[in-house]
Protein backbone atom coordinates (compact mmCIF):
# COMPACT_ATOMS: atom_id res chain seq x y z
CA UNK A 1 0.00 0.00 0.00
CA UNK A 2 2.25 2.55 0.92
CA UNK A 3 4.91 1.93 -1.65
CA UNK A 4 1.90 2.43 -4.41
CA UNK A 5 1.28 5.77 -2.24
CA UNK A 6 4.50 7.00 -2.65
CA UNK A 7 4.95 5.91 -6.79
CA UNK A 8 1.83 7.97 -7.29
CA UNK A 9 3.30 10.77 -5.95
CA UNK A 10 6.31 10.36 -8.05
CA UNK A 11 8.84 9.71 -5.33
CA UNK A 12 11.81 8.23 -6.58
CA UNK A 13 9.67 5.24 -7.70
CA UNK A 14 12.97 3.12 -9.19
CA UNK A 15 14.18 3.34 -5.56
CA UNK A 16 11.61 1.81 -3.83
CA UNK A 17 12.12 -1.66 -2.40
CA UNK A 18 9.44 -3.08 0.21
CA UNK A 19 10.36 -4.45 3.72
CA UNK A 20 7.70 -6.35 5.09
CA UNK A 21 7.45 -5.69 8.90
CA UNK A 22 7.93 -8.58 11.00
CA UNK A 23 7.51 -10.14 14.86
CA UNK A 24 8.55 -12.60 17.11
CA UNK A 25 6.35 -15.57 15.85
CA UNK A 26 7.39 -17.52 19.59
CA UNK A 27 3.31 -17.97 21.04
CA UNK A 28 3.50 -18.36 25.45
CA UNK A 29 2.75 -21.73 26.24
CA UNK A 30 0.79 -20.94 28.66
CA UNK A 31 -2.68 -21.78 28.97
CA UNK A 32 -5.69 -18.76 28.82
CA UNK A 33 -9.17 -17.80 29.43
CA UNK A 34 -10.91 -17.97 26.35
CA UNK A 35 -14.25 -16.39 27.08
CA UNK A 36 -16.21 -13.78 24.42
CA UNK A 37 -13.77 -10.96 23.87
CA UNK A 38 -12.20 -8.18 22.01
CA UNK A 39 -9.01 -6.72 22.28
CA UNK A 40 -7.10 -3.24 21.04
CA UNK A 41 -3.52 -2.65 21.71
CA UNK A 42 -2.13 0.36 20.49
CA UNK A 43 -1.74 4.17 21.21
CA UNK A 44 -5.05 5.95 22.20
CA UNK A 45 -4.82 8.59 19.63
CA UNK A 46 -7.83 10.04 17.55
CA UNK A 47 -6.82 8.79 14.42
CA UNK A 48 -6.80 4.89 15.98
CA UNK A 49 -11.01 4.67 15.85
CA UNK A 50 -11.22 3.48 19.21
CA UNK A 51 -13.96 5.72 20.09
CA UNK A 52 -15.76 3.87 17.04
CA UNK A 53 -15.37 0.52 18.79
CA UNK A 54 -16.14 1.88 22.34
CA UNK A 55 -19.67 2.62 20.44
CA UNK A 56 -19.71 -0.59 18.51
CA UNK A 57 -19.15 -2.23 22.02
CA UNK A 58 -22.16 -0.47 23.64
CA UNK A 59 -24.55 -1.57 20.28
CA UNK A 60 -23.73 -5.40 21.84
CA UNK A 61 -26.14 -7.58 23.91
CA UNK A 62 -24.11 -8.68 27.31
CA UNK A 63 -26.45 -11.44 27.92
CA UNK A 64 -26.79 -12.59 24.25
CA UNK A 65 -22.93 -13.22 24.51
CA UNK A 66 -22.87 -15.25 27.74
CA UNK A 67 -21.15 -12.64 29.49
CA UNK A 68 -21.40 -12.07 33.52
CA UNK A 69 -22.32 -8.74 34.55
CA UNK A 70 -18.38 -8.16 36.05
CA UNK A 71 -16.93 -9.36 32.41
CA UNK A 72 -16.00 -6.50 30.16
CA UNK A 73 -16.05 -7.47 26.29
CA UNK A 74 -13.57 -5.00 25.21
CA UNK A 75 -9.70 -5.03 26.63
CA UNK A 76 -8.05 -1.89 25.94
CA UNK A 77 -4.24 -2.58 26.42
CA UNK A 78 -2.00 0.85 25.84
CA UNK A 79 -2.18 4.96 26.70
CA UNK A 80 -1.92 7.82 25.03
CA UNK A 81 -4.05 11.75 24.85
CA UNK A 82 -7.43 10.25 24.51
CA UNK A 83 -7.93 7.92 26.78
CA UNK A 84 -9.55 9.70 29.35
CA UNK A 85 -11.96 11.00 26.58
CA UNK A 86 -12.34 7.30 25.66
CA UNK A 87 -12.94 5.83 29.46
CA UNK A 88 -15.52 8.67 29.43
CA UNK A 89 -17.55 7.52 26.93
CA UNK A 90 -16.94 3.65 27.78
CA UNK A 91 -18.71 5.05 31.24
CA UNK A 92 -21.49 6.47 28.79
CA UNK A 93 -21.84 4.01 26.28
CA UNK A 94 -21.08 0.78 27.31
CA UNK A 95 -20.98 0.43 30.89
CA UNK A 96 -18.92 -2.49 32.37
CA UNK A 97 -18.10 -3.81 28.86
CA UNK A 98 -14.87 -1.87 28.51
CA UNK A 99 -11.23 -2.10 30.76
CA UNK A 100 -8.75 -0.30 30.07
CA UNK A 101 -5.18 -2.25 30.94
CA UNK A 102 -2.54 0.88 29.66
CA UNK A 103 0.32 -0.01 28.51
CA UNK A 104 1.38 -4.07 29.04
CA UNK A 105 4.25 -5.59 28.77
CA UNK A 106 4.87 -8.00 26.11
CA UNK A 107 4.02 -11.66 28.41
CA UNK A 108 0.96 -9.95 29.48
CA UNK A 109 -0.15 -8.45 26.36
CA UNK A 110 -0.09 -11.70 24.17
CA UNK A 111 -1.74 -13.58 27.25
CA UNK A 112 -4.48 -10.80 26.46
CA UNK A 113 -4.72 -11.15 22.87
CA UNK A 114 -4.25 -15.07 23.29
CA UNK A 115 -7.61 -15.35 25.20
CA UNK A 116 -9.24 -12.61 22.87
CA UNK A 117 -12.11 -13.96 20.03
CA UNK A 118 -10.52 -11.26 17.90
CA UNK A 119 -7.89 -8.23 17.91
CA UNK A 120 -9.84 -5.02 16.11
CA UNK A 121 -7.77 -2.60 14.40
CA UNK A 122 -10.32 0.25 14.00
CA UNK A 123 -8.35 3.03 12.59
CA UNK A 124 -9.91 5.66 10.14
CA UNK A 125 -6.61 6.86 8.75
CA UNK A 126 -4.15 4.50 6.21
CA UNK A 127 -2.24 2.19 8.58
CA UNK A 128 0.37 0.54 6.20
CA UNK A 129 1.34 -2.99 7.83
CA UNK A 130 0.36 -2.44 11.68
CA UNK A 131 2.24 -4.88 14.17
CA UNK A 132 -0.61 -5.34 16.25
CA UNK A 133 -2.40 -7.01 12.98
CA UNK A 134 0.90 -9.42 12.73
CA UNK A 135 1.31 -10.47 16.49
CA UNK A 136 -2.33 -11.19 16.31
CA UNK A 137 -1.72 -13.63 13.73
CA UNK A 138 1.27 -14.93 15.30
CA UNK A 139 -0.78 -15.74 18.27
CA UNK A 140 -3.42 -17.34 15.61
CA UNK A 141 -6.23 -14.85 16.69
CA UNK A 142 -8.60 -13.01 13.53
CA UNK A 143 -8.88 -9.27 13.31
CA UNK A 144 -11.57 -7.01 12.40
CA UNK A 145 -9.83 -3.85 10.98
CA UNK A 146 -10.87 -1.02 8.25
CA UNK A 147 -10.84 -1.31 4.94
CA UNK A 148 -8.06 1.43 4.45
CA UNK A 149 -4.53 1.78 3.73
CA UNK A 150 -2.80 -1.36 4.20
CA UNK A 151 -4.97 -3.24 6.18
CA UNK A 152 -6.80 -5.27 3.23
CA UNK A 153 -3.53 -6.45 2.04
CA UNK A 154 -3.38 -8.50 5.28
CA UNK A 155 -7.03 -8.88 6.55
CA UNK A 156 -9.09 -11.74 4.45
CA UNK A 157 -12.25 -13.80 4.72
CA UNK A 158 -9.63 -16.21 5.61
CA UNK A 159 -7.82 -14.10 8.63
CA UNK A 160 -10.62 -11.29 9.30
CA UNK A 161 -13.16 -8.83 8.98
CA UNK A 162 -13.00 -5.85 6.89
CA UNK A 163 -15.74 -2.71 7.94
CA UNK A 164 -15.56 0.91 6.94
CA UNK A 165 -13.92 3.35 9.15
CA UNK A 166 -16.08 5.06 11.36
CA UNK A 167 -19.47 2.84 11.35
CA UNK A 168 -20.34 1.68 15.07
CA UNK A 169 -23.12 -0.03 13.30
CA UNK A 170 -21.72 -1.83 10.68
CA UNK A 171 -18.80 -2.77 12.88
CA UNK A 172 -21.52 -3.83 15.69
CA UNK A 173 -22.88 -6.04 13.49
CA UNK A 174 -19.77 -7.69 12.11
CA UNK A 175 -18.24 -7.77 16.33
CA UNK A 176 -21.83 -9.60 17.17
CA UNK A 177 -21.34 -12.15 14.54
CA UNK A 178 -17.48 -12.87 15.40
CA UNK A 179 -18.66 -13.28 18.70
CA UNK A 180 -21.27 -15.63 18.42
């Protein structure tokens, strides 16, 4: 994606090689709670969509998904300027069904994404090859992400969900499904 970006824009095109990003493809051995769940891990920054999630979170039905009333659905592992804004409207929009974790370190953030039904990479700006996308797959768990940027180059029917940016609803709908 982003070395089609940058021949469009005439950038030294005959220079351009592509690097695929990689990670450590060594999965804990240890055994998880695997339970309904979502997970985000990543910076809490505006142009990461989590706000869009929070919402498509609060559009589920708790008891449809066999969920106790002191299970949350979402697990929000990392920090950054809007996550008070975002705990806000967790409080507002989907009470109970959100945690936030900050920032994790590795062990405990693949244990996370281990016992998660999917990872969800809601960003509504071009992400080119996001990490977060490959360690889920390293720890053999689907993602629902955005159909911009990069992201359909690694999200399939076979490996994900694909939703436009910005639609609770849609992505509500596509988060119930993966769920039940």
């Amino acid at each position: 994606f982003l070395a089609g970006q940058v021949r469009r824009a005439g950038v030294y095109p005959d220079r351009i090689r592509v690097q695929s990003n990689f990670t450590d493809l060594t999965v804990p051995a240890d055994a998880v709670d695997q339970r309904p769940a979502l997970v985000f891990a990543g910076r809490l920054s505006e142009e990461k969509g989590v706000d869009t999630l929070v919402r498509a979170v609060g559009r589920l039905d708790r008891g449809r998904l066999g969920l106790a009333d002191d299970q949350p659905l979402l697990e929000v592992a990392g920090d950054g300027p809007v996550r008070g804004e975002l705990e806000r409207l967790a409080g507002l929009v989907a009470p109970g069904l959100v945690r936030f974790h900050g920032r994790l370190a590795r062990p405990d953030l693949q244990r996370l994404v281990r016992g998660a039904t999917a990872s969800a990479v809601p960003s509504r700006w071009y992400e080119n090859q996001p990490l977060a996308v490959l360690e889920s797959f390293a720890l053999g768990v689907p993602v629902v992400g955005t159909d911009l940027g990069g992201l359909p180059e690694l999200v399939d029917g076979d490996t994900g969900w694909l939703v436009a940016p910005d639609d609770d609803q849609g992505l509500a709908a596509v988060l119930a499904s993966v769920l039940a």
